[in-house]
C-alpha atoms as a PDB file:
ATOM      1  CA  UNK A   1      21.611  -4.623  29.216  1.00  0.00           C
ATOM      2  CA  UNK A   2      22.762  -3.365  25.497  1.00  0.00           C
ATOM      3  CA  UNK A   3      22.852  -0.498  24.531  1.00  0.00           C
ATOM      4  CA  UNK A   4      19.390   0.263  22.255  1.00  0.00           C
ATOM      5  CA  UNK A   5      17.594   3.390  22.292  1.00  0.00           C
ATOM      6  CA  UNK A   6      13.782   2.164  21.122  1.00  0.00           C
ATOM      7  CA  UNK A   7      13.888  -1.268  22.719  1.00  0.00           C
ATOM      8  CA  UNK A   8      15.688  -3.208  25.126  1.00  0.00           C
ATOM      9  CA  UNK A   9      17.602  -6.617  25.374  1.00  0.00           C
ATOM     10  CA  UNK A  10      17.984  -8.437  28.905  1.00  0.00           C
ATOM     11  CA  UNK A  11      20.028 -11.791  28.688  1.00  0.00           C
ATOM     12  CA  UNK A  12      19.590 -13.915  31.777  1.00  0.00           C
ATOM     13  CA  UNK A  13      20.135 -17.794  32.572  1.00  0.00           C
ATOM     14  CA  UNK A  14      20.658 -17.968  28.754  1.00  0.00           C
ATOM     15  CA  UNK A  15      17.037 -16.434  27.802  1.00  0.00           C
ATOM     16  CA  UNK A  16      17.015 -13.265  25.836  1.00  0.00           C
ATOM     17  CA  UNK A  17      14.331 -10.794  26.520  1.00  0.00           C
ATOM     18  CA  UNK A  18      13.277  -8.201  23.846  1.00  0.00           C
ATOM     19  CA  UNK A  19      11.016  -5.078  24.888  1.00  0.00           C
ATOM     20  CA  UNK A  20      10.030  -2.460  22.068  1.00  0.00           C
ATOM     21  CA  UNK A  21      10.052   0.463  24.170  1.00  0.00           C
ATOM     22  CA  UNK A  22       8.796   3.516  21.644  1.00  0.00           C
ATOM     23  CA  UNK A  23       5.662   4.760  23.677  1.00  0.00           C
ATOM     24  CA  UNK A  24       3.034   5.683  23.484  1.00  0.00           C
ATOM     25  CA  UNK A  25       2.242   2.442  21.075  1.00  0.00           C
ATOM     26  CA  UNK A  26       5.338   1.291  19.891  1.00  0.00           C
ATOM     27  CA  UNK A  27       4.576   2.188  16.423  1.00  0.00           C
ATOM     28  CA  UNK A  28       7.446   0.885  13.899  1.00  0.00           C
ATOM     29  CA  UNK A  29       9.702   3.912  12.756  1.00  0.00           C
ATOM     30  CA  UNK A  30      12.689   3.066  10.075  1.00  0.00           C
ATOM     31  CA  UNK A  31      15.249   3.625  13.877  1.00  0.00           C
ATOM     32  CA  UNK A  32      12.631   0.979  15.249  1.00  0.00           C
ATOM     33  CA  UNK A  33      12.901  -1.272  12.234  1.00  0.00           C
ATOM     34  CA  UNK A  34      16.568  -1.071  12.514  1.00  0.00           C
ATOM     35  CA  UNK A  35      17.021  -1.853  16.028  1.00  0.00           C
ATOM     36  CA  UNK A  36      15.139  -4.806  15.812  1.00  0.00           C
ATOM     37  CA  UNK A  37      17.048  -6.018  12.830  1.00  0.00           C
ATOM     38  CA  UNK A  38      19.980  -5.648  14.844  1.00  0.00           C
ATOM     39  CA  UNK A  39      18.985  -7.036  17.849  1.00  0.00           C
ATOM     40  CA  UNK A  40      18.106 -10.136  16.223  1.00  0.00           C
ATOM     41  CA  UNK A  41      21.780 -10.583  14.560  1.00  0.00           C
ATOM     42  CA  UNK A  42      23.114  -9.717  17.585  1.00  0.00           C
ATOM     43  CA  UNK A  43      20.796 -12.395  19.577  1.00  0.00           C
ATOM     44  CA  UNK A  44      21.776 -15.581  16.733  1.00  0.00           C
ATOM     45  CA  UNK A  45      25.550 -14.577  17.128  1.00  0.00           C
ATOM     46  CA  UNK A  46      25.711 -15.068  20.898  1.00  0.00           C
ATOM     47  CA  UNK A  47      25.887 -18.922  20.840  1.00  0.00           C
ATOM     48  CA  UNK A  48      27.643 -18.179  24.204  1.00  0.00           C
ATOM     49  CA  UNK A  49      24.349 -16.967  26.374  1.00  0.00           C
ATOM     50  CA  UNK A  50      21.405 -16.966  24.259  1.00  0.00           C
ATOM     51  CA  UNK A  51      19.601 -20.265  23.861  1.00  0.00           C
ATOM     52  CA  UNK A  52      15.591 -18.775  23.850  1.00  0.00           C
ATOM     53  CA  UNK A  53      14.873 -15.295  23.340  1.00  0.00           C
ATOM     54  CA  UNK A  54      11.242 -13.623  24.358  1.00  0.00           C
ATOM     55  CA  UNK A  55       9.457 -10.808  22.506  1.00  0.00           C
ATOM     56  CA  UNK A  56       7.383  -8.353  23.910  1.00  0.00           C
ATOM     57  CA  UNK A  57       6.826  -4.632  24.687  1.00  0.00           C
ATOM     58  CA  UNK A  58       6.397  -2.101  27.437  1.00  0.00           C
ATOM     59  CA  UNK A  59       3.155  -0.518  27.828  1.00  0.00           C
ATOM     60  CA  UNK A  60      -0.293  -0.919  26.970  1.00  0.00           C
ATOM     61  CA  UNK A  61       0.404  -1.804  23.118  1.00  0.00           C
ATOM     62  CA  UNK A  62       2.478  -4.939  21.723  1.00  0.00           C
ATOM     63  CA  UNK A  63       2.937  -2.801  18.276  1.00  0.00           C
ATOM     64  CA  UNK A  64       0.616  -1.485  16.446  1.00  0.00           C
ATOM     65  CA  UNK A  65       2.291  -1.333  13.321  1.00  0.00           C
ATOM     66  CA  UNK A  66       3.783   1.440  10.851  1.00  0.00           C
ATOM     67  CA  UNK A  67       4.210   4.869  12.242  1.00  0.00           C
ATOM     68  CA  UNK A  68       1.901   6.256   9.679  1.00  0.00           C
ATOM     69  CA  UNK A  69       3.346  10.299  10.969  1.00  0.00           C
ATOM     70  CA  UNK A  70       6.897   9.052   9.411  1.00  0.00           C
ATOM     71  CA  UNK A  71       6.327   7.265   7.048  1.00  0.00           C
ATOM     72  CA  UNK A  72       5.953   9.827   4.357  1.00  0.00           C
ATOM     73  CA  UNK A  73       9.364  11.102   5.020  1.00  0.00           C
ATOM     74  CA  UNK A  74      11.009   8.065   4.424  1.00  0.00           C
ATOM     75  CA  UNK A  75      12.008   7.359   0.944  1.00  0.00           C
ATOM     76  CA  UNK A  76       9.891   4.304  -0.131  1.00  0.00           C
ATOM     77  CA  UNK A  77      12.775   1.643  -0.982  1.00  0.00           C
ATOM     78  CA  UNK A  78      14.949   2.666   2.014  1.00  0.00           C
ATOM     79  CA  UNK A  79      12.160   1.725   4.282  1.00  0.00           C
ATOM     80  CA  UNK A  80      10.924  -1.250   2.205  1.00  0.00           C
ATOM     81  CA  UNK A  81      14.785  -2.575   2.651  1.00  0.00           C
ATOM     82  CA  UNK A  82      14.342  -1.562   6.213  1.00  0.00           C
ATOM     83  CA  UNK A  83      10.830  -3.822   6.994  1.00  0.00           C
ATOM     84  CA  UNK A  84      12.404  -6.923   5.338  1.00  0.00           C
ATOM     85  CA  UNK A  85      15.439  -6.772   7.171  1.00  0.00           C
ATOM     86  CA  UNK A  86      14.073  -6.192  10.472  1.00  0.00           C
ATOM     87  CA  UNK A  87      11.370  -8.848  10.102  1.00  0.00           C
ATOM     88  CA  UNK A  88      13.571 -11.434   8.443  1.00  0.00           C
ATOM     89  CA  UNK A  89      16.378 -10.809  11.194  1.00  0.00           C
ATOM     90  CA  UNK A  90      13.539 -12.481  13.734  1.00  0.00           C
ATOM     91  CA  UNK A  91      12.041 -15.182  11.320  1.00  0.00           C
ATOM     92  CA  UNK A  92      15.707 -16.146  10.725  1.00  0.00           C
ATOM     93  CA  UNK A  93      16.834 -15.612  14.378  1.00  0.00           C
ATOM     94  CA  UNK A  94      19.132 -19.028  15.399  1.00  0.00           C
ATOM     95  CA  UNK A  95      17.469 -19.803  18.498  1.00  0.00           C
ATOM     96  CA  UNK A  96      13.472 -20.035  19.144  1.00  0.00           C
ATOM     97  CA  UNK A  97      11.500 -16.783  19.377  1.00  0.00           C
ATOM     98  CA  UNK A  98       8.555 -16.732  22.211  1.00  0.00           C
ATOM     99  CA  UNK A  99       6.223 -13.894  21.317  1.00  0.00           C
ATOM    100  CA  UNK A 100       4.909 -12.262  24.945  1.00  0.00           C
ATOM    101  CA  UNK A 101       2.091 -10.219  23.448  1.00  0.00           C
ATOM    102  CA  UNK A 102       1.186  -7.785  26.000  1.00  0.00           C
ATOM    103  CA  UNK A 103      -1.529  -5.663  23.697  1.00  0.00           C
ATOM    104  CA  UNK A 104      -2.583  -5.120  20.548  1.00  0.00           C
ATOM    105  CA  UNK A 105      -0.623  -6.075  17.907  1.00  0.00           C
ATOM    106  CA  UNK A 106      -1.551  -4.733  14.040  1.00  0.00           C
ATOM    107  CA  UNK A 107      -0.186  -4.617  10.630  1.00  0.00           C
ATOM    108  CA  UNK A 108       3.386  -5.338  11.288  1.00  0.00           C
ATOM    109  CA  UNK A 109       3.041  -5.889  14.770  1.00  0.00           C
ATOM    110  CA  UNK A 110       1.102  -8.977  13.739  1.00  0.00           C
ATOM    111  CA  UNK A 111       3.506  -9.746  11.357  1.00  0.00           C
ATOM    112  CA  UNK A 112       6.328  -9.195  14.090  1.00  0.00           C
ATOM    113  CA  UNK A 113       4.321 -11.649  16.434  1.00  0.00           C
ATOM    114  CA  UNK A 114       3.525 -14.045  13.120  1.00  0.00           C
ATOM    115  CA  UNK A 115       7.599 -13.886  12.900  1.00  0.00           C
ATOM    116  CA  UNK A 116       8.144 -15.888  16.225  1.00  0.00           C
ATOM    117  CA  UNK A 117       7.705 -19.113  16.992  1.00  0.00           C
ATOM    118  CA  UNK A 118       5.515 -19.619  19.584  1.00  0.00           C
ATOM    119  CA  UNK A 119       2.654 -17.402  20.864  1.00  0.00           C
ATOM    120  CA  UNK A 120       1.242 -16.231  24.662  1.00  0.00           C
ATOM    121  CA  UNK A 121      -0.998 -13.755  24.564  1.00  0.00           C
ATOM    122  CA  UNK A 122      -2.264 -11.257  27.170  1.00  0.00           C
ATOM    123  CA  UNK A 123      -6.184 -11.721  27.532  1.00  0.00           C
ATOM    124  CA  UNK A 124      -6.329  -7.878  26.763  1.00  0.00           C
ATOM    125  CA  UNK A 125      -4.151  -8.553  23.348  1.00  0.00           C
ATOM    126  CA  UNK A 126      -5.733  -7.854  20.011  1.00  0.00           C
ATOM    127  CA  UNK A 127      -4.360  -8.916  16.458  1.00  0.00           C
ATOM    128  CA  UNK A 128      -5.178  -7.604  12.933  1.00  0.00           C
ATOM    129  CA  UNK A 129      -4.438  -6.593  10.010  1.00  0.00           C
ATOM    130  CA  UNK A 130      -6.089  -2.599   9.352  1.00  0.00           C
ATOM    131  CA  UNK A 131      -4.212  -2.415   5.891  1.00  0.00           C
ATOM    132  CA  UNK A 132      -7.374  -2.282   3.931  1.00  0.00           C
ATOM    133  CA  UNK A 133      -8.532   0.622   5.944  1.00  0.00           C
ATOM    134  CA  UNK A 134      -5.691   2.814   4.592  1.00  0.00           C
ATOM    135  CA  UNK A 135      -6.592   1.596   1.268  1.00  0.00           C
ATOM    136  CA  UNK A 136      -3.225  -0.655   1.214  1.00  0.00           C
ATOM    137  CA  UNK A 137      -2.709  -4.174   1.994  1.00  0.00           C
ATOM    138  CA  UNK A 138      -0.148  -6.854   3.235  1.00  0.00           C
ATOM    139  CA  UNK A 139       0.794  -9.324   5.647  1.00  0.00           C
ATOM    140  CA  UNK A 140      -0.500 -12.174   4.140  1.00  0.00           C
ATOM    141  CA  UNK A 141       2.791 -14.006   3.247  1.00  0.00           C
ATOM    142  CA  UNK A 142       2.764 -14.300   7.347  1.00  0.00           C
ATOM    143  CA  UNK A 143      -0.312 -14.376   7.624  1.00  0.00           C
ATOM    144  CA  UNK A 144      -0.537 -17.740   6.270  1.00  0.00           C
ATOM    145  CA  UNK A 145       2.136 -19.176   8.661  1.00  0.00           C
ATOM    146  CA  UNK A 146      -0.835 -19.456  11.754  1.00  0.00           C
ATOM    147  CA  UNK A 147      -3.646 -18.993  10.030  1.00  0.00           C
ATOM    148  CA  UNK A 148      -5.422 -21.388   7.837  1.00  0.00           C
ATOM    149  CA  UNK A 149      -6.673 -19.921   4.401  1.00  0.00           C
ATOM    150  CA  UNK A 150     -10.180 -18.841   5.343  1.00  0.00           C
ATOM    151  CA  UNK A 151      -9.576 -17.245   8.496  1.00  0.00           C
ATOM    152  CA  UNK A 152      -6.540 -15.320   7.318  1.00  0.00           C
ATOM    153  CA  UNK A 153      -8.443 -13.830   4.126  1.00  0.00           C
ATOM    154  CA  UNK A 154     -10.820 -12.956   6.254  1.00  0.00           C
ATOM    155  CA  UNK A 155      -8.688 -10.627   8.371  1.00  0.00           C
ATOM    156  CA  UNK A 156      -6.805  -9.485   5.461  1.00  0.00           C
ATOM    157  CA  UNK A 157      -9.855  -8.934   3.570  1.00  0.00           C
ATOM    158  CA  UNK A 158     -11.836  -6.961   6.632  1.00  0.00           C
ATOM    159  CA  UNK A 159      -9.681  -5.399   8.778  1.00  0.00           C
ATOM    160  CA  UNK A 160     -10.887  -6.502  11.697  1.00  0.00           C
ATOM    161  CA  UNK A 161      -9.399  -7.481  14.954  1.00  0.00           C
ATOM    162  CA  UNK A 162      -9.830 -10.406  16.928  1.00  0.00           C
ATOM    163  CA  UNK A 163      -9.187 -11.092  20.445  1.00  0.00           C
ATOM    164  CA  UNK A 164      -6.760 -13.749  22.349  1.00  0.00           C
ATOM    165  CA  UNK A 165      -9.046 -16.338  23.104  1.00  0.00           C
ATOM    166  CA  UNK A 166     -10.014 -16.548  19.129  1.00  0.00           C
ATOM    167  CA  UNK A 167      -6.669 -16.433  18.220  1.00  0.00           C
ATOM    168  CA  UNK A 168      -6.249 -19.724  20.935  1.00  0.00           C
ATOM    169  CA  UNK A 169      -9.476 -21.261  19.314  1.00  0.00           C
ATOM    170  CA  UNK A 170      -7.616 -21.123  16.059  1.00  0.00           C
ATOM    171  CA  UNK A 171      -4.653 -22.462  17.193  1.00  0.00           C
ATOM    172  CA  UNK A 172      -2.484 -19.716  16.769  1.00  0.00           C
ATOM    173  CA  UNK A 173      -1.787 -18.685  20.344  1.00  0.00           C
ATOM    174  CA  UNK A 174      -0.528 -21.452  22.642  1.00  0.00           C
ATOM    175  CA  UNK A 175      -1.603 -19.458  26.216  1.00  0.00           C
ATOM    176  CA  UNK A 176      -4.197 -16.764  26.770  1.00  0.00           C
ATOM    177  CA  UNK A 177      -3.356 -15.271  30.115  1.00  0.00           C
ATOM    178  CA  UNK A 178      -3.890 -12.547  32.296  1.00  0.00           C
ATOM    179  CA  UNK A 179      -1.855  -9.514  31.915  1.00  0.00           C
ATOM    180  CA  UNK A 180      -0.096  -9.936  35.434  1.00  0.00           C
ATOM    181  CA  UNK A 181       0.607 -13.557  34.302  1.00  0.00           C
ATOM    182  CA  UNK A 182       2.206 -13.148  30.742  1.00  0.00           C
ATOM    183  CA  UNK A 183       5.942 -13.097  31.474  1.00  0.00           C
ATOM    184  CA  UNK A 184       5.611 -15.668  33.911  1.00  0.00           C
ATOM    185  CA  UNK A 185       4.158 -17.957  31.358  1.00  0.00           C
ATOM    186  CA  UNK A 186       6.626 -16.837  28.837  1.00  0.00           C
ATOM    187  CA  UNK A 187       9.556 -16.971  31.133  1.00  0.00           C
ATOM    188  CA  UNK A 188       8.375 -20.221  32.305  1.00  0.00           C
ATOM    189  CA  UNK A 189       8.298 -21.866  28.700  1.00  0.00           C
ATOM    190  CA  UNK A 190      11.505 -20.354  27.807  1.00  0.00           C
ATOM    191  CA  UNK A 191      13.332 -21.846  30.833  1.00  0.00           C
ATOM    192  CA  UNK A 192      11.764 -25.374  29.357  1.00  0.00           C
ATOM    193  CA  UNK A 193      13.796 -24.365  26.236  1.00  0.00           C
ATOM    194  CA  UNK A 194      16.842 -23.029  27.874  1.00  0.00           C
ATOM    195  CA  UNK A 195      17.500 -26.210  29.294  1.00  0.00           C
ATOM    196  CA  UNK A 196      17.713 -28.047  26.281  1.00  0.00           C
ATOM    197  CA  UNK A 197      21.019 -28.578  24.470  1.00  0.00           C
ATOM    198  CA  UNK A 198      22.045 -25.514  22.842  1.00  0.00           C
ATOM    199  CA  UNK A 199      23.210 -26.836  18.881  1.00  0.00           C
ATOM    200  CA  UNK A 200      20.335 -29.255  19.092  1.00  0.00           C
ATOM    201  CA  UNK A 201      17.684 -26.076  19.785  1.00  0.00           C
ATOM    202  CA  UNK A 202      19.562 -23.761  17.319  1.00  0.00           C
ATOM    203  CA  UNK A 203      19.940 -26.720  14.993  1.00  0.00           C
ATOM    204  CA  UNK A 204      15.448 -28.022  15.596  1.00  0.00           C
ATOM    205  CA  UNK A 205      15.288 -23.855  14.448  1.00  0.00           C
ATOM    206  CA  UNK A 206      17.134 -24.410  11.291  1.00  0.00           C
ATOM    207  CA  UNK A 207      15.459 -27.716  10.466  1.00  0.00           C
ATOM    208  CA  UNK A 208      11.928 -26.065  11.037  1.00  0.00           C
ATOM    209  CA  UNK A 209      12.642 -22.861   9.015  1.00  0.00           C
ATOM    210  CA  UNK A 210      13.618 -24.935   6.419  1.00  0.00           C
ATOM    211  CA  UNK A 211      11.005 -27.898   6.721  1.00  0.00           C
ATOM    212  CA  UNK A 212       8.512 -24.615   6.221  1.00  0.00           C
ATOM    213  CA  UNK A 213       9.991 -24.374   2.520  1.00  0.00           C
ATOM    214  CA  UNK A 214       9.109 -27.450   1.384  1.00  0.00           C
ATOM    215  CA  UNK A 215       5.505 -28.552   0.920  1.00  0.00           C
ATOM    216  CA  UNK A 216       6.681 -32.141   0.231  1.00  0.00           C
ATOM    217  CA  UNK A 217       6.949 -34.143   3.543  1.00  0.00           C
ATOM    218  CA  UNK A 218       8.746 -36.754   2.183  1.00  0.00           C
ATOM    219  CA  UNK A 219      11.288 -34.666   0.216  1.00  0.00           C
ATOM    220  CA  UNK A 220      11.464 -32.484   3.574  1.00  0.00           C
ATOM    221  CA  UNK A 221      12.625 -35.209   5.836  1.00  0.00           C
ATOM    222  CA  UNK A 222      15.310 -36.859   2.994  1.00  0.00           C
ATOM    223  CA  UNK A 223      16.982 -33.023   2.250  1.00  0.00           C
ATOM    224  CA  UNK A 224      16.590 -31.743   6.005  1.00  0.00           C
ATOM    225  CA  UNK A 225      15.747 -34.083   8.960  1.00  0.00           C
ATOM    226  CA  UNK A 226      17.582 -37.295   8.363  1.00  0.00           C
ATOM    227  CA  UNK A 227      20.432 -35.056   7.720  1.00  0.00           C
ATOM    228  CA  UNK A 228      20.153 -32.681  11.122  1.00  0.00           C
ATOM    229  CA  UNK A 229      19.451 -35.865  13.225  1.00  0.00           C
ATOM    230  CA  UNK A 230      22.252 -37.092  11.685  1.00  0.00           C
ATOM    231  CA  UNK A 231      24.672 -34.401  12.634  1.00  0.00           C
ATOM    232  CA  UNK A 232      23.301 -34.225  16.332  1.00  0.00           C
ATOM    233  CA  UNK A 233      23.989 -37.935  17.135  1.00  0.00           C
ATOM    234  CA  UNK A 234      27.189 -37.133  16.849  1.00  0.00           C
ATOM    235  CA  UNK A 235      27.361 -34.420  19.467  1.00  0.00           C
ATOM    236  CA  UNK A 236      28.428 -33.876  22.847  1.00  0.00           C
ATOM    237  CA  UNK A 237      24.800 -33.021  23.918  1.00  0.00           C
ATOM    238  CA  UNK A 238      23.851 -36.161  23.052  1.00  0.00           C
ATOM    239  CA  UNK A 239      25.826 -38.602  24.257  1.00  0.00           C
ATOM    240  CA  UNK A 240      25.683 -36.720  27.580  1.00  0.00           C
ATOM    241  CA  UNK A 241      21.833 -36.900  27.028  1.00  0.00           C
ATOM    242  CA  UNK A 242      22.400 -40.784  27.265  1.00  0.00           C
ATOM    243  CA  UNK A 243      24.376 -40.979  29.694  1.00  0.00           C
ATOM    244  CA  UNK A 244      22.060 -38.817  32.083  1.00  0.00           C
ATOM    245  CA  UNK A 245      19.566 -41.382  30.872  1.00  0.00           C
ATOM    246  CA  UNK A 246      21.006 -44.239  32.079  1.00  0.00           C
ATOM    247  CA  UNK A 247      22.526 -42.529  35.200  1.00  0.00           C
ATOM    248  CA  UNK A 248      18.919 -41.128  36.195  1.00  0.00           C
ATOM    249  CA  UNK A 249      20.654 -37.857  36.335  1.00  0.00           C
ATOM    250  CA  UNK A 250      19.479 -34.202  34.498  1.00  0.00           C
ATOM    251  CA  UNK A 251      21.782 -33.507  31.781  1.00  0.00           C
ATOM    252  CA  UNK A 252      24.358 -31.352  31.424  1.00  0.00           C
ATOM    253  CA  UNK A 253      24.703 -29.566  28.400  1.00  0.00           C
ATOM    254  CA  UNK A 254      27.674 -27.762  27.177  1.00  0.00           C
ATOM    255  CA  UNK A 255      26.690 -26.625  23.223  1.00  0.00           C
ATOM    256  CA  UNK A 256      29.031 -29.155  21.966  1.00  0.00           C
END
């Protein structure tokens, strides 16, 4: 367990577990924006033991956004710098990102849970965007990640929330689950991952962070694919992958 004071990282059997831990609703504070920045760093440096990391939250609440009681003490660029950082720390993190989404998650906390790569969500779990309430708006940069154009404007433009099961019929969520089975489902999937060969899963991160960036699926495969599947064939991982093939034997990886 490191040592964090608003959330907490668990690394077992290779799978790193996040928890935001700032009750009552784990509202983002510039500490909370910081921690998760550096949790994230910390999680893409430690080749070693992290393969898969899981993010969720203790509590009733995923996140539900700024802390609107702090926010006016901040000074606006220090806490502008702070929100990039943290959310580009997990959009960039080196290994995939399962978001566990135990409750509602708004504003950011959407945009925390838009920052991962794959999504289970607790049947009591709502997402939104409220911006436009408080007369302000963003998001949509994520926002446009899961959603396709007409559903996202339409939560950027409203406000409103929507459920689990919507967010499943749009294809955003892969699970809906009960609340009692969320981690098991997440844990579950990120075992699946953890058991893949570490550089190819850190390098299939890279190669879809980048493939995002490029519109062009053509011009996509020739500047990052080809080149990535290149690289892995000549790995450790793989030729043990082969070899575990033909011996009808699981693999053993060793992130070489």
């Amino acid at each position: 367990m490191s040592d964090y004071e608003l959330l907490r990282l668990d690394v077992t059997d290779f799978i790193a577990t996040v928890t935001l831990d700032r009750p009552p609703v784990n509202a983002l504070n510039m500490a909370l924006y910081q921690e998760i920045r550096a949790v994230f760093d910390e999680i893409s440096q430690r080749a070693e033991d992290v393969r898969v990391a899981v993010l969720t939250a203790s509590g009733k609440y995923f996140c539900v956004g700024r802390d609107l009681k702090s926010a006016d003490n901040d000074p606006q660029e220090k806490r502008n710098a702070a929100v990039r950082a943290a959310f580009f720390a997990l959009y960039h993190c080196a290994v995939p990102v399962i978001a566990a989404v135990n409750g509602p998650a708004l504003g950011g906390g959407l945009t925390l849970v838009l920052d991962c790569d794959i999504i289970i969500s607790s049947d009591l779990a709502t997402f939104g965007l409220p911006e436009i309430n408080a007369g302000l708006c963003g998001g949509m940069a994520l926002n446009r990640r899961g959603f396709n154009q007409y559903a996202g404007r339409k939560l950027y433009f409203t406000g409103d929330a929507i459920s689990g099961a919507e967010m499943y019929r749009l294809g955003v969520a892969d699970q809906v689950v009960s609340p009692e089975e969320l981690m098991p489902a997440a844990m579950k999937l990120a075992g699946n991952l953890a058991a893949k060969s570490p550089v190819a899963l850190r390098a299939a991160k890279w190669s879809a962070n980048e493939v995002e960036k490029i519109l062009d699926f053509e011009q996509a495969y020739r500047a990052v694919e080809s080149r990535v599947t290149l690289g892995l064939a000549q790995t450790e991982d793989h030729k043990e992958a082969v070899r575990a093939f033909v011996e009808k034997r699981p693999p053993v990886f060793k992130g070489r």
